[in-house]
Structure formats: structure tokens, C-alpha cells
C-alpha atoms as a PDB file:
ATOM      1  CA  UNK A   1     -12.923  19.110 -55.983  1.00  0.00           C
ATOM      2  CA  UNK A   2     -15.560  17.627 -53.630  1.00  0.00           C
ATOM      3  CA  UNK A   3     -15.475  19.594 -50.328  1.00  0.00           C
ATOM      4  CA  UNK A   4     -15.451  16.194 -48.299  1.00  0.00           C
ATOM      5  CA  UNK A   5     -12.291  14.902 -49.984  1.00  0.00           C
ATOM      6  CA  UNK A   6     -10.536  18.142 -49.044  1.00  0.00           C
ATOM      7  CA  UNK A   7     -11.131  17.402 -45.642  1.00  0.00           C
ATOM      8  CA  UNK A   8      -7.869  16.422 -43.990  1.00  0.00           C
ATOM      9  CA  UNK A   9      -6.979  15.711 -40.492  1.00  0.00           C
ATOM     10  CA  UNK A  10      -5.239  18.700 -38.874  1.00  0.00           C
ATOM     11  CA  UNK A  11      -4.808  17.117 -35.102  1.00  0.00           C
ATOM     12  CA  UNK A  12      -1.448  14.930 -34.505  1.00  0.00           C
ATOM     13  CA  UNK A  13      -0.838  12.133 -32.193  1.00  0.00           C
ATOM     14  CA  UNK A  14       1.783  14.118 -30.190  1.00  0.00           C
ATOM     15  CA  UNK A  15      -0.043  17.428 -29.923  1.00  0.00           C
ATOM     16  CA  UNK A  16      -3.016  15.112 -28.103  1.00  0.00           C
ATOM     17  CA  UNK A  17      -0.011  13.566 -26.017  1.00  0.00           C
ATOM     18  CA  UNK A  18       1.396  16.964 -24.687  1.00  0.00           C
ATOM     19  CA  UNK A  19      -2.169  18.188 -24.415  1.00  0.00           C
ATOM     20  CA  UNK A  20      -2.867  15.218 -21.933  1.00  0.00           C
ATOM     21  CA  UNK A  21      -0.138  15.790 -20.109  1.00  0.00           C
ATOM     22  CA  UNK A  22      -0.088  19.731 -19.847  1.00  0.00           C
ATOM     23  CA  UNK A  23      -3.830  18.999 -18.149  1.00  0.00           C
ATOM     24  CA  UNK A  24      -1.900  16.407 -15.579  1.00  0.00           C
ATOM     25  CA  UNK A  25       0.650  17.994 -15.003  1.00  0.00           C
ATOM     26  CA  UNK A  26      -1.012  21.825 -15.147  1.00  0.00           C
ATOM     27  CA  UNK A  27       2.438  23.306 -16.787  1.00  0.00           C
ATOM     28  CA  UNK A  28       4.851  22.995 -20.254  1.00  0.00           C
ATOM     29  CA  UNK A  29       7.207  22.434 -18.656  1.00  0.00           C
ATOM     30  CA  UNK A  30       5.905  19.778 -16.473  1.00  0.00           C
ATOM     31  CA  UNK A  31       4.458  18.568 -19.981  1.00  0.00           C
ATOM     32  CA  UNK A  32       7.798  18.208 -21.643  1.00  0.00           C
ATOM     33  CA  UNK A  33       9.111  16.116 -18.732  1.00  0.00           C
ATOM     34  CA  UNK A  34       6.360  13.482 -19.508  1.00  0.00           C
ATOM     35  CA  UNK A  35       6.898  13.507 -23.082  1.00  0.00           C
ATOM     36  CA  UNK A  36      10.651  13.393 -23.698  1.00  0.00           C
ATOM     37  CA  UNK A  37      10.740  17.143 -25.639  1.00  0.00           C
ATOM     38  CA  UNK A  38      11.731  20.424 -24.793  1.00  0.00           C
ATOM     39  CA  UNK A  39       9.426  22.718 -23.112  1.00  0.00           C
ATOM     40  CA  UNK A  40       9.482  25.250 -26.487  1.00  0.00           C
ATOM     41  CA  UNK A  41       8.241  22.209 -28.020  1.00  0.00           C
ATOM     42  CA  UNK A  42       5.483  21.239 -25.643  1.00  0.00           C
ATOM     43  CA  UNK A  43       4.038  25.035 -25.945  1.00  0.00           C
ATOM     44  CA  UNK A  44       4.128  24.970 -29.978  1.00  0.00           C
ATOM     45  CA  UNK A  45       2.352  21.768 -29.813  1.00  0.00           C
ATOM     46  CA  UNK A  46      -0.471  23.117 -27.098  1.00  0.00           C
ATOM     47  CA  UNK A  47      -0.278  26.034 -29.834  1.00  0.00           C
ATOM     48  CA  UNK A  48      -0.629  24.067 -32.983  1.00  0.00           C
ATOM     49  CA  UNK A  49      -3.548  22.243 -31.148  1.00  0.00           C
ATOM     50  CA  UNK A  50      -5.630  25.128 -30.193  1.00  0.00           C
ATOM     51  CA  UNK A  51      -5.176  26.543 -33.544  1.00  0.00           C
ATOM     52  CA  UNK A  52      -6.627  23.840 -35.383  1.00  0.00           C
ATOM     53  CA  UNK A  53      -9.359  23.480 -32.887  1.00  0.00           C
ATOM     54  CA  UNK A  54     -10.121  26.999 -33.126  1.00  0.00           C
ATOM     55  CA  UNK A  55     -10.617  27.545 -29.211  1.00  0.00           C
ATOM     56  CA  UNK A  56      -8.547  27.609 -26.249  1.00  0.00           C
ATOM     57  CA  UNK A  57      -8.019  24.646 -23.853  1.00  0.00           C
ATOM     58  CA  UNK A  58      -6.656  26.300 -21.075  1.00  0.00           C
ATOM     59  CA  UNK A  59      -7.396  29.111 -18.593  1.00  0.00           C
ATOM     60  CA  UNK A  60      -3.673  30.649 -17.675  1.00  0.00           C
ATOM     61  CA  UNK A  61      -3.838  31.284 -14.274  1.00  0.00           C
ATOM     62  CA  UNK A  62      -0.670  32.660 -13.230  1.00  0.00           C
ATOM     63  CA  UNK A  63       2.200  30.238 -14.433  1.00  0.00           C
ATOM     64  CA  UNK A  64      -0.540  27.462 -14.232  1.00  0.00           C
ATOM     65  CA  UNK A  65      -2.681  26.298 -17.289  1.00  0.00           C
ATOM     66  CA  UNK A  66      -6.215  24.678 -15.714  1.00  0.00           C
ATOM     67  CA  UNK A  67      -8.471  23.053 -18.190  1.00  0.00           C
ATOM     68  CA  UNK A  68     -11.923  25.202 -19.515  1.00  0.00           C
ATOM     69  CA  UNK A  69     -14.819  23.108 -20.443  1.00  0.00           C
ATOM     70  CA  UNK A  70     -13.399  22.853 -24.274  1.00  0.00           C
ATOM     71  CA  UNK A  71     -10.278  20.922 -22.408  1.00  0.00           C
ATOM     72  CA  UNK A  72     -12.384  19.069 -20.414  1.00  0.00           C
ATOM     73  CA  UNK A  73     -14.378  18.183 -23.466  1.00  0.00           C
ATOM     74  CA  UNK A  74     -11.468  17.144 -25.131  1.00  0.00           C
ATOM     75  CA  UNK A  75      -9.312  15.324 -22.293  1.00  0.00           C
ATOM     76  CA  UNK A  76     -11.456  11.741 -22.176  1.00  0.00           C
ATOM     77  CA  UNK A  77     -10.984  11.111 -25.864  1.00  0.00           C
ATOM     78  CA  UNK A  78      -7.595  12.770 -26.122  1.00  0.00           C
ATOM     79  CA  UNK A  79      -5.891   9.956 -23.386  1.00  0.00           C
ATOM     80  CA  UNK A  80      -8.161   6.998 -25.304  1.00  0.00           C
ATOM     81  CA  UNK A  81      -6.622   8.153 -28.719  1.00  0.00           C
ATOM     82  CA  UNK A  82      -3.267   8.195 -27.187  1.00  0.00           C
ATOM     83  CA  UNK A  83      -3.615   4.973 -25.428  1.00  0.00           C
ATOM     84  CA  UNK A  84      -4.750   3.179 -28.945  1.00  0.00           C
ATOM     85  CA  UNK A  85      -1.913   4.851 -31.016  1.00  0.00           C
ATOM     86  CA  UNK A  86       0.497   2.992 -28.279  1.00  0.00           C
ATOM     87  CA  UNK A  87      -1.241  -0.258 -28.509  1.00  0.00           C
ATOM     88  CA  UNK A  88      -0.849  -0.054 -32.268  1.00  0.00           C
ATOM     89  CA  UNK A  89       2.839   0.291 -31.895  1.00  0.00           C
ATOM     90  CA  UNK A  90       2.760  -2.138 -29.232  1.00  0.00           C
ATOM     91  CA  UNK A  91       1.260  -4.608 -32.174  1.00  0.00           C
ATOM     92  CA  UNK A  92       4.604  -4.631 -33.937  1.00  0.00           C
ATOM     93  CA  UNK A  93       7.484  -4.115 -31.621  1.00  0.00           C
ATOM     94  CA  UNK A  94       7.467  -5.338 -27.923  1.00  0.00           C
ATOM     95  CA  UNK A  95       9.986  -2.133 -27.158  1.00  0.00           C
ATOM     96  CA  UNK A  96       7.373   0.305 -27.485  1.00  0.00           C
ATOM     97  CA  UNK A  97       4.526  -1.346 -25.266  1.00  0.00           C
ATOM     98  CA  UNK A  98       2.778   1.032 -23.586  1.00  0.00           C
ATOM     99  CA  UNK A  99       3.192   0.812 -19.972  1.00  0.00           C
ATOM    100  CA  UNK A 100       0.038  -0.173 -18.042  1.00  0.00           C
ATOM    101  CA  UNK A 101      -0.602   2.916 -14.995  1.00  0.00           C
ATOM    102  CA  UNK A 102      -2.253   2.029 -11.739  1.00  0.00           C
ATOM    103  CA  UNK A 103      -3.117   4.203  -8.598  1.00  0.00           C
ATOM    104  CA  UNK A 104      -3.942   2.428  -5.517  1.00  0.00           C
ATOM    105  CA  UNK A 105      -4.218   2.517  -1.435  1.00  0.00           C
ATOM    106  CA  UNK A 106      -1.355   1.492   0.772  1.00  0.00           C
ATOM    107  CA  UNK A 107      -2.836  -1.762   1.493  1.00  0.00           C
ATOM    108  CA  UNK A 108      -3.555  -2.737  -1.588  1.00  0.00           C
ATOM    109  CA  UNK A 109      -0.308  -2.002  -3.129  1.00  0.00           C
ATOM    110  CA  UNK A 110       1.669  -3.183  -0.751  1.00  0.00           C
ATOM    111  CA  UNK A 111       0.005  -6.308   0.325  1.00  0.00           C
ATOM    112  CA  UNK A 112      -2.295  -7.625  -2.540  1.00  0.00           C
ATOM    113  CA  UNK A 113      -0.978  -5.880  -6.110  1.00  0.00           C
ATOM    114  CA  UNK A 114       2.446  -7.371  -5.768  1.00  0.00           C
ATOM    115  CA  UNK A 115       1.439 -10.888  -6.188  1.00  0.00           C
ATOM    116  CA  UNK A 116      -1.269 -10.060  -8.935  1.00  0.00           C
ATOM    117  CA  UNK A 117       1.535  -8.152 -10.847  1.00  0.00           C
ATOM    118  CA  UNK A 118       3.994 -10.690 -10.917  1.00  0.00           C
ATOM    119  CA  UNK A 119       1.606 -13.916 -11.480  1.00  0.00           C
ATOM    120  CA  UNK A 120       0.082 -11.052 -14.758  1.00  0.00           C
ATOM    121  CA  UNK A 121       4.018 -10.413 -15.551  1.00  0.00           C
ATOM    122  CA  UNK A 122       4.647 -14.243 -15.823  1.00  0.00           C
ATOM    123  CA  UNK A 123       2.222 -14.490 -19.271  1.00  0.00           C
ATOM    124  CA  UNK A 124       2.846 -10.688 -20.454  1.00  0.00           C
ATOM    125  CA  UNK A 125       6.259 -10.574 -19.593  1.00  0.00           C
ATOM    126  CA  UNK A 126       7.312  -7.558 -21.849  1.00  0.00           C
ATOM    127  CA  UNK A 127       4.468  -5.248 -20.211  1.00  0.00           C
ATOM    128  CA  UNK A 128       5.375  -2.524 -17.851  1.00  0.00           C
ATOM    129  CA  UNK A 129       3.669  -1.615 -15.270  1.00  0.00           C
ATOM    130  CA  UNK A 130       3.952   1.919 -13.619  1.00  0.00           C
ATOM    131  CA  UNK A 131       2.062   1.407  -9.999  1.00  0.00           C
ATOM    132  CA  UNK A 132       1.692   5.260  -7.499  1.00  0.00           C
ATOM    133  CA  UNK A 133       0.633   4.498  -4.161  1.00  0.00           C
ATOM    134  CA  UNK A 134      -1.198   7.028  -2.064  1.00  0.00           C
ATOM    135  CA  UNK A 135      -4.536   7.573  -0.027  1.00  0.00           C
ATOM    136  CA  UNK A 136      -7.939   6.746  -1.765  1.00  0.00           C
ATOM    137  CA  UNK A 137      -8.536  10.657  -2.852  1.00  0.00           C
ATOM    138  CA  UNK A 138      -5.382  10.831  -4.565  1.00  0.00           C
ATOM    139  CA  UNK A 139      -6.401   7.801  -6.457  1.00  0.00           C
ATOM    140  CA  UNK A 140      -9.693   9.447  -7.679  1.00  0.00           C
ATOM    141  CA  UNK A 141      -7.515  12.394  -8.388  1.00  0.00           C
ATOM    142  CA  UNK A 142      -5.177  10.283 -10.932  1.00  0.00           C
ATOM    143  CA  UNK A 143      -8.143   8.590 -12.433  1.00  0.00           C
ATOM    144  CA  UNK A 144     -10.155  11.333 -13.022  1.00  0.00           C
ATOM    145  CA  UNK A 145      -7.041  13.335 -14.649  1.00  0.00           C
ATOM    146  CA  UNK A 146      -6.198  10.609 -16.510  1.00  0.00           C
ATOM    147  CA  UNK A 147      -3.160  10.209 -15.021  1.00  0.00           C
ATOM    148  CA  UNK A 148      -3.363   6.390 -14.457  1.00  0.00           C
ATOM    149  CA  UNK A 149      -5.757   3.661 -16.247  1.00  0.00           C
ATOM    150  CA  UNK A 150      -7.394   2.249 -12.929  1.00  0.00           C
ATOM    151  CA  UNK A 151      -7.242   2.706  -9.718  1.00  0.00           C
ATOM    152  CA  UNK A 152      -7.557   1.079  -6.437  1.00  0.00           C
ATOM    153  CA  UNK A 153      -9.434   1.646  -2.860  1.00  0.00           C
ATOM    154  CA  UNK A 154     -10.202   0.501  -0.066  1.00  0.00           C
ATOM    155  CA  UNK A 155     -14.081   1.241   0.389  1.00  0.00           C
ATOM    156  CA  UNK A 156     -16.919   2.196  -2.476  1.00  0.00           C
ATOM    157  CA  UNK A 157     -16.542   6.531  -1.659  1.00  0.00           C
ATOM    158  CA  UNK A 158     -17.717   8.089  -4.776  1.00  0.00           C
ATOM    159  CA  UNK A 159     -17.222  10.320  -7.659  1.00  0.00           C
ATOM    160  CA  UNK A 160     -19.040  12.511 -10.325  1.00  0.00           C
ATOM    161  CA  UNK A 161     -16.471  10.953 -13.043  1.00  0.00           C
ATOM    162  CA  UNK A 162     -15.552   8.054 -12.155  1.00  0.00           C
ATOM    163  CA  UNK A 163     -17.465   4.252 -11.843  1.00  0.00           C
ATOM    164  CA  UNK A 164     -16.151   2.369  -8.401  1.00  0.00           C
ATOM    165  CA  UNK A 165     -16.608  -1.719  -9.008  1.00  0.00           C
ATOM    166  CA  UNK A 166     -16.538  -3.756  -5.974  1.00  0.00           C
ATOM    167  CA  UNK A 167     -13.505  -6.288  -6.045  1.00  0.00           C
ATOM    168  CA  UNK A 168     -13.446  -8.306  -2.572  1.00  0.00           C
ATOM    169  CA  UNK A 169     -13.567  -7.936   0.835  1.00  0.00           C
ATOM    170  CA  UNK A 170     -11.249  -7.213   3.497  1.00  0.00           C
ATOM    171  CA  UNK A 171     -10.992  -7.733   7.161  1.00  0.00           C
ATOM    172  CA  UNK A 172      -9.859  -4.966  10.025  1.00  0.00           C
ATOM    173  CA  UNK A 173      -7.845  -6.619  12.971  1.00  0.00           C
ATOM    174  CA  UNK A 174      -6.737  -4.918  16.655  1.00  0.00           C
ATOM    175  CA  UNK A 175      -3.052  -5.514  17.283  1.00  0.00           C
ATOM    176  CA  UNK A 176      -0.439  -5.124  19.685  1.00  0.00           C
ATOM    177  CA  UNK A 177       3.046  -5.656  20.238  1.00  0.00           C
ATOM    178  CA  UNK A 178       3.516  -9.515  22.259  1.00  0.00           C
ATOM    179  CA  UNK A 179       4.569  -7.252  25.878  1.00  0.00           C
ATOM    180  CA  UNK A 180       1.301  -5.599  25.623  1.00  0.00           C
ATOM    181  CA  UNK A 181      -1.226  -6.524  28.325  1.00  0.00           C
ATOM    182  CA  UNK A 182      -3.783  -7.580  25.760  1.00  0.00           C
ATOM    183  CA  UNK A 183      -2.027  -9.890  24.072  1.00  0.00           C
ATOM    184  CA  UNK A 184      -2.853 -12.622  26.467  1.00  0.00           C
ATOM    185  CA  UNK A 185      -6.343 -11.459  27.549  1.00  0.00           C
ATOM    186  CA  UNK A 186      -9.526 -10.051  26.038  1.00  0.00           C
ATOM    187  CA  UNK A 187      -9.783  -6.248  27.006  1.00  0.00           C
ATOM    188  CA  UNK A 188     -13.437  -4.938  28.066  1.00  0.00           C
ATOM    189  CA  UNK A 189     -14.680  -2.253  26.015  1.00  0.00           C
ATOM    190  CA  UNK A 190     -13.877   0.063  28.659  1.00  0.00           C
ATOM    191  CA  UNK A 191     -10.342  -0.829  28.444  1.00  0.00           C
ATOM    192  CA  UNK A 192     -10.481  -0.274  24.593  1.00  0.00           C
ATOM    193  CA  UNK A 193     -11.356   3.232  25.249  1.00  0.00           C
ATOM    194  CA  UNK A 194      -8.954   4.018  27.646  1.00  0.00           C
ATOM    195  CA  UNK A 195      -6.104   2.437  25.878  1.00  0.00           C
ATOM    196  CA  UNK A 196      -3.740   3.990  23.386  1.00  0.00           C
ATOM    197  CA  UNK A 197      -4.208   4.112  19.860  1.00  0.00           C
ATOM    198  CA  UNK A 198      -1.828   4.037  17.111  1.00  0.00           C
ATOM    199  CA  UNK A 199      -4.090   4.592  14.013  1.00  0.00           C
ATOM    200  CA  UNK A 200      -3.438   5.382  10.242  1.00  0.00           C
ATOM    201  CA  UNK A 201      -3.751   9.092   8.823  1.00  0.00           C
ATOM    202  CA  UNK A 202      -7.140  10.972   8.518  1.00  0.00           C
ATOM    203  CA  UNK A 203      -7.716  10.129   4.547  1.00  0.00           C
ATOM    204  CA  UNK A 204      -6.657   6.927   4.460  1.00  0.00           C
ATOM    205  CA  UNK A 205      -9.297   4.477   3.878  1.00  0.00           C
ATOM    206  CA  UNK A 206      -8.044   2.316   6.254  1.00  0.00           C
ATOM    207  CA  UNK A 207      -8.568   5.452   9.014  1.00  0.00           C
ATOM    208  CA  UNK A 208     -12.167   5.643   7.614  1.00  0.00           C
ATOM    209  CA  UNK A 209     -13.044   1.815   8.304  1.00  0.00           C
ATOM    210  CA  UNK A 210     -11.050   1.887  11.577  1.00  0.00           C
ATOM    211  CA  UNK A 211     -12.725   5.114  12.915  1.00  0.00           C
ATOM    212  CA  UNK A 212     -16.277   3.795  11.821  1.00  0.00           C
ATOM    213  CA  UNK A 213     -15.629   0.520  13.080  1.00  0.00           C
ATOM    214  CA  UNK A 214     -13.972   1.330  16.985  1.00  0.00           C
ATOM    215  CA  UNK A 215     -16.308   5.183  17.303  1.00  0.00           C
ATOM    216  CA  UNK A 216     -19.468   2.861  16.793  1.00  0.00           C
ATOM    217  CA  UNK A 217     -18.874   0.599  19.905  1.00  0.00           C
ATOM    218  CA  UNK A 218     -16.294   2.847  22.165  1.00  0.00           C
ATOM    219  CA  UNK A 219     -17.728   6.424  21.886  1.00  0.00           C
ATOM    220  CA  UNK A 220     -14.581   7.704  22.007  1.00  0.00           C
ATOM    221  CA  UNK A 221     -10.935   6.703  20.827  1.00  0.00           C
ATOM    222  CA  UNK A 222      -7.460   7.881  22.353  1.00  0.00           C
ATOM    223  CA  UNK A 223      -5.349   8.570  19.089  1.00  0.00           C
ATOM    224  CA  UNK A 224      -1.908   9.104  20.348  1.00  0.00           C
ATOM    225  CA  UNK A 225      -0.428   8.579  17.100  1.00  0.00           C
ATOM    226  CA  UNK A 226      -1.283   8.999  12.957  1.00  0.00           C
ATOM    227  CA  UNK A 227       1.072   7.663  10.731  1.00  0.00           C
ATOM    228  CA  UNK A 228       1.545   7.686   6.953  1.00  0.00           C
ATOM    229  CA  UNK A 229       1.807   4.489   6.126  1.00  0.00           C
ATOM    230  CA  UNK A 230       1.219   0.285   7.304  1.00  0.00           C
ATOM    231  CA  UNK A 231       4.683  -0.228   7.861  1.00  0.00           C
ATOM    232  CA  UNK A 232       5.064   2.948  10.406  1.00  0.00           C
ATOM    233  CA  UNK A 233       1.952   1.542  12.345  1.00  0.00           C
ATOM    234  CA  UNK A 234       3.084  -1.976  12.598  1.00  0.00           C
ATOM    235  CA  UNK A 235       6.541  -0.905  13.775  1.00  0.00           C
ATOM    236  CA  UNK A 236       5.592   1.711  16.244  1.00  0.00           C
ATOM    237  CA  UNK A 237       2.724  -0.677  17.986  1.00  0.00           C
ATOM    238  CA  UNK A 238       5.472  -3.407  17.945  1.00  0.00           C
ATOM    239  CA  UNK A 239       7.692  -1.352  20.312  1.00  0.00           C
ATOM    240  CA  UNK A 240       4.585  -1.295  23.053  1.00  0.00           C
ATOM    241  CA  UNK A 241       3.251   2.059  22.375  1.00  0.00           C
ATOM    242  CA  UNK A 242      -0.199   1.024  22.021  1.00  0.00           C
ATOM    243  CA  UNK A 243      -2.803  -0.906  20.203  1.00  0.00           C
ATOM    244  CA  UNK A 244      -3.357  -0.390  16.230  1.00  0.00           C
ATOM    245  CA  UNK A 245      -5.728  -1.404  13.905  1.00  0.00           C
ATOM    246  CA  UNK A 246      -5.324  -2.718  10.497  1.00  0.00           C
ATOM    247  CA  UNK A 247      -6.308  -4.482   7.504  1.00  0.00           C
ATOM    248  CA  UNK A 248      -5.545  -7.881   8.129  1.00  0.00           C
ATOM    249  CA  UNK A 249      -3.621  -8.178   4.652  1.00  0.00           C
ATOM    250  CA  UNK A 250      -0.955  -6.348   5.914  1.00  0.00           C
ATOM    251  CA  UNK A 251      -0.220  -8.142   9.405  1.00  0.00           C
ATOM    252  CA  UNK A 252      -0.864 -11.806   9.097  1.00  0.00           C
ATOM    253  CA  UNK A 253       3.139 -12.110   8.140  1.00  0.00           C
ATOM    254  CA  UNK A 254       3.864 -10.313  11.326  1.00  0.00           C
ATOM    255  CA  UNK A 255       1.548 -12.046  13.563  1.00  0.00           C
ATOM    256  CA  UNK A 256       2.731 -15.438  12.296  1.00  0.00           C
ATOM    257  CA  UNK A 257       6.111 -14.219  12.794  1.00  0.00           C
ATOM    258  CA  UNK A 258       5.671 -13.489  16.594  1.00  0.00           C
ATOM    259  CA  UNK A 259       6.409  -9.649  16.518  1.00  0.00           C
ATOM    260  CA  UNK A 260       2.932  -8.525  16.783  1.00  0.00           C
ATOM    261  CA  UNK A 261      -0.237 -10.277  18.513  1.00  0.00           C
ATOM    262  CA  UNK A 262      -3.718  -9.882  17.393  1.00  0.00           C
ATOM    263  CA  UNK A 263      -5.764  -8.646  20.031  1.00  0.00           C
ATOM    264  CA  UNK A 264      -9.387 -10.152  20.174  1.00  0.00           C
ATOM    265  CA  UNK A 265     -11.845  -7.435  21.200  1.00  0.00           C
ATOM    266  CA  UNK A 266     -15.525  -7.940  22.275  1.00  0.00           C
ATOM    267  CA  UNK A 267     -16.634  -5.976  18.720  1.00  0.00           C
ATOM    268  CA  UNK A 268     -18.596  -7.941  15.837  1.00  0.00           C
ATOM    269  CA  UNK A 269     -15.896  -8.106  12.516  1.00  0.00           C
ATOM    270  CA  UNK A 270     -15.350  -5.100  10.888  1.00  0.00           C
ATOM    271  CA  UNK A 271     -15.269  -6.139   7.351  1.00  0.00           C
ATOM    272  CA  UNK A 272     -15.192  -3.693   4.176  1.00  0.00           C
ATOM    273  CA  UNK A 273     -15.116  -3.743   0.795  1.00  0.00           C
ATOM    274  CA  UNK A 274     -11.981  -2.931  -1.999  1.00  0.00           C
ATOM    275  CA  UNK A 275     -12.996  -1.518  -4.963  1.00  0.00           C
ATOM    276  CA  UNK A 276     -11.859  -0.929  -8.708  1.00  0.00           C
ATOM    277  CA  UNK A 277     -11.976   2.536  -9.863  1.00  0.00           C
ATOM    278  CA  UNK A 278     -11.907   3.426 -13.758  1.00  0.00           C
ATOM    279  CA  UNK A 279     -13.222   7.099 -15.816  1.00  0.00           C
ATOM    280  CA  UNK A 280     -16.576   6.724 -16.981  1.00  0.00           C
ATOM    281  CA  UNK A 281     -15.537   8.816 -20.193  1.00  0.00           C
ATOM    282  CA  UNK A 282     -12.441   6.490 -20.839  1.00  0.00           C
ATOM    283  CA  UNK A 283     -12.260   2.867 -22.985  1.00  0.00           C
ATOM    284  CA  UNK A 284      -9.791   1.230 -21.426  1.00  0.00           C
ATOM    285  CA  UNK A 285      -7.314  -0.369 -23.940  1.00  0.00           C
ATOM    286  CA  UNK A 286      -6.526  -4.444 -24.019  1.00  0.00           C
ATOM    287  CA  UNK A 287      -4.293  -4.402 -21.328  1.00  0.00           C
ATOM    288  CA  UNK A 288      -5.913  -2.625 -18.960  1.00  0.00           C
ATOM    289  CA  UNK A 289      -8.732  -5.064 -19.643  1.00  0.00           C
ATOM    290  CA  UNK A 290      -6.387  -7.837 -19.468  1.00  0.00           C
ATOM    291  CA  UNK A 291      -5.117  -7.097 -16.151  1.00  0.00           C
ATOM    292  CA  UNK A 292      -8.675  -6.094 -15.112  1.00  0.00           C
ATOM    293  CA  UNK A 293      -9.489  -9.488 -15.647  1.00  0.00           C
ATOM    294  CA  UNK A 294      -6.898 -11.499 -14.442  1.00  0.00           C
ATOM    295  CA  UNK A 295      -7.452  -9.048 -10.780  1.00  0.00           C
ATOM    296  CA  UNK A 296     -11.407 -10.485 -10.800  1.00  0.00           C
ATOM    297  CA  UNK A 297     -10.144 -13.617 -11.757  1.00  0.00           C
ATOM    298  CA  UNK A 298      -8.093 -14.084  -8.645  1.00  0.00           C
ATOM    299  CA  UNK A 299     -10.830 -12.751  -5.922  1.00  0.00           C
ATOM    300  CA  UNK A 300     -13.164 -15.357  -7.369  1.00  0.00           C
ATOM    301  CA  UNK A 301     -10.633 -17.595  -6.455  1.00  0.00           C
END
């Protein structure tokens, strides 16, 4: 028999799945919780895999299992093989769609994904979407594990891995609650300095652009507060304990509302950019391209 028609495939679907998510999740056990199987089965299929690779994919440190350069080798075409065997499902029963998996910043995901999700969900409306929120390096960190299919961020930071695409621009704005004595008079710059801040967390992209933007002109800021999210800053500087700054995405409700008041300040604008991040080793499949679209789409409008 011909040597080349003896050749059969010895790697499986499933062993690629739990491989991908043993190297997010850094455990078998972690592994099995993605997958749906027992944790017995998630280490016979990391088992299996290595065996008919003929190398290891893993350095066990401790309880941990951190990818070598074979599983690093591996990882970019092991989540785009997974990704196409769902999409090939996905071509003959809607149940088994595979979801589509976004990272992004606070502000973005609260105040601008919402709307592109549901106007998306309106023509694809048996897609799921699976959306984390968290600061812009936890973003890169889910991208570049393949942990999610894009991300998004406020800024254009970088990474070895990954490819940042600017999407549109954003605005910072200085607010304060209605009581506060800026609200009906333009502070000096030497009252800007003096005054109290209520900023975002160090991290946050919005802290970046904030810190960048109010450093350059005041020297020096009086940070009496960091808090975790837009929400906490919004409420806190609406019950008079000082001034915030924020994207204006995520206080034009509230200022039109009457709770908070946007302070102008003699600065020039403070605008920034939002960015797409994807992996540079990864296709995305025809969702993610879908929805990739239908996001550039809407900031052209």
C-alpha cells in the first residue's frame, strides 16, 4: 500500500477544543468546565493529543499547566480549527451556532456595544453573543489567549500579538454634580488644580486619556478618589464630592437629565481614539467578520 494513503488523521476536533481551553484556562479542571466533560476526560484528551503530536504542550508548574513554545505553536490554529468546525455545524442547525466572544473597555461596553449588538441581533437573530468587560490589558489578555474573537479599547496601546485597528473617536468631558461651584462658572486653571478629583482606576484607558489630558495643562491633579467603574464615578461626583472626568459616551444621558453638569474648563478638547483589537495569528470566522463589519459600518455613519 502507498505510504501516503496510509496516512490518516490522528488529531480530533475535541482534543483541539480541551487543548484551547486548558491554555485559557491554565488547568483540567478549569478545561472541563468550558467544555461540558469531566475533568478525567479533559486530561485523556490533553493526553491523546500530545501523544499523537509526539511532544508536550505544557510545562506543569505546580497544579498549573503554562503553554511551551510547541503549545504556543499550536494554540493560533488550534482556536481557528475549532471556530470553523462550529461554523460548519452552525451551517445546518441554528441550535448549535457558535457564540460570537468579545472583550471590551467599560465605556465601550456599556455605552456604545449595546446598541451595535442589538441593531446586529435584529438580522442574525439566532447568534449569541458572549460580551466580558474589563480594563484595556485584560482585553489584550483575552485576545491574545484566545479567549474572545475581538476585542475592544479605548486608545491604540500595543501588542507583540495582536493588530489594534482604529474604529472612531471619542471625546473626554469635566463634570460635576449641579451644587458644585463650577457648574455655573468657568474655573481658572488654578482652581482645576486645587479642586477635587474623582477619576477612574490606574489601567483603565479612560485614566490614561484623563491623566494625559488634565497632567499636561495643571501640573498636578488632586485624586481623592479611583473607582472601578463609569457608573461609581458618575454617582459619587453627583453627590458633590468633586469634579470627574469622563468619556462623554457615558454622561450625555445624565447631563441631559439634570443630575450632573458639564463643567467647561479653559483646556483645548481632549479627544482619543477607540480601537478594534484582533490576533494576528487568528482568521476570524464569518461572524466575527460580520459583526466586524456592521461595527465600521456604523462609525462611518
Amino acid at each position: 500500500m502507498n505510504d501516503k494513503t496510509d496516512q490518516r488523521v490522528r488529531l480530533t476536533i475535541r482534543q483541539l477544543e480541551v487543548f484551547s481551553a486548558i491554555a485559557r484556562g491554565g488547568t483540567t479542571r478549569a478545561a472541563a468546565e468550558q467544555v461540558a466533560r469531566s475533568q478525567s476526560a479533559a486530561s485523556n484528551s490533553l493526553a491523546e493529543l500530545e501523544s499523537a503530536l509526539g511532544v508536550q504542550l505544557f510545562d506543569r508548574v505546580g497544579k498549573r499547566l503554562v503553554l511551551n513554545e510547541n503549545g504556543r505553536a499550536l494554540l493560533a490554529r488550534a482556536a481557528g480549527i475549532v471556530e470553523q468546525a462550529a461554523e460548519t455545524e452552525a451551517l445546518f442547525t441554528a441550535s448549535h451556532l457558535a457564540p460570537l466572544r468579545l472583550a471590551s473597555s467599560y465605556t465601550i461596553g456599556e455605552y456604545l456595544l449595546p446598541d451595535l449588538i442589538a441593531s446586529w441581533k435584529s438580522n442574525h437573530p439566532n447568534s449569541q453573543i458572549k460580551l466580558s468587560i474589563g480594563n484595556t490589558q485584560q482585553v489584550f489578555e483575552s485576545v491574545a489567549s484566545f479567549a474572545v474573537d475581538v476585542g475592544f479599547i479605548e486608545g491604540q496601546h500595543s501588542h507583540p500579538d495582536l493588530t489594534v485597528r482604529r474604529w472612531q473617536t471619542d471625546e473626554l468631558a469635566v463634570i460635576a454634580s449641579p451644587g458644585h461651584p463650577f457648574a455655573k462658572r468657568k474655573p481658572t486653571l488654578r482652581q482645576l488644580a486645587d479642586a477635587v478629583w474623582i477619576l477612574r482606576e490606574l489601567g483603565s484607558g479612560t485614566r490614561e486619556a484623563s491623566d494625559r489630558w488634565l497632567i499636561h495643562s495643571l501640573q498636578h491633579v488632586n485624586v481623592d478618589l479611583e473607582l472601578g467603574t463609569n457608573e461609581a464615578v458618575k454617582r459619587v461626583v453627583a453627590l458633590g464630592l468633586g469634579l470627574g472626568c469622563l468619556s462623554r459616551h457615558t454622561v450625555v444621558d445624565a447631563i441631559r437629565q439634570g443630575w450632573l453638569v458639564e463643567v467647561k474648563p479653559p483646556l483645548p478638547r481632549m479627544r482619543r481614539t477607540l480601537s478594534i483589537v484582533m490576533h494576528r495569528s487568528k482568521k476570524l470566522g464569518s461572524v466575527s467578520q460580520d459583526f466586524l463589519q456592521h461595527c465600521m459600518q456604523s462609525a462611518r455613519r
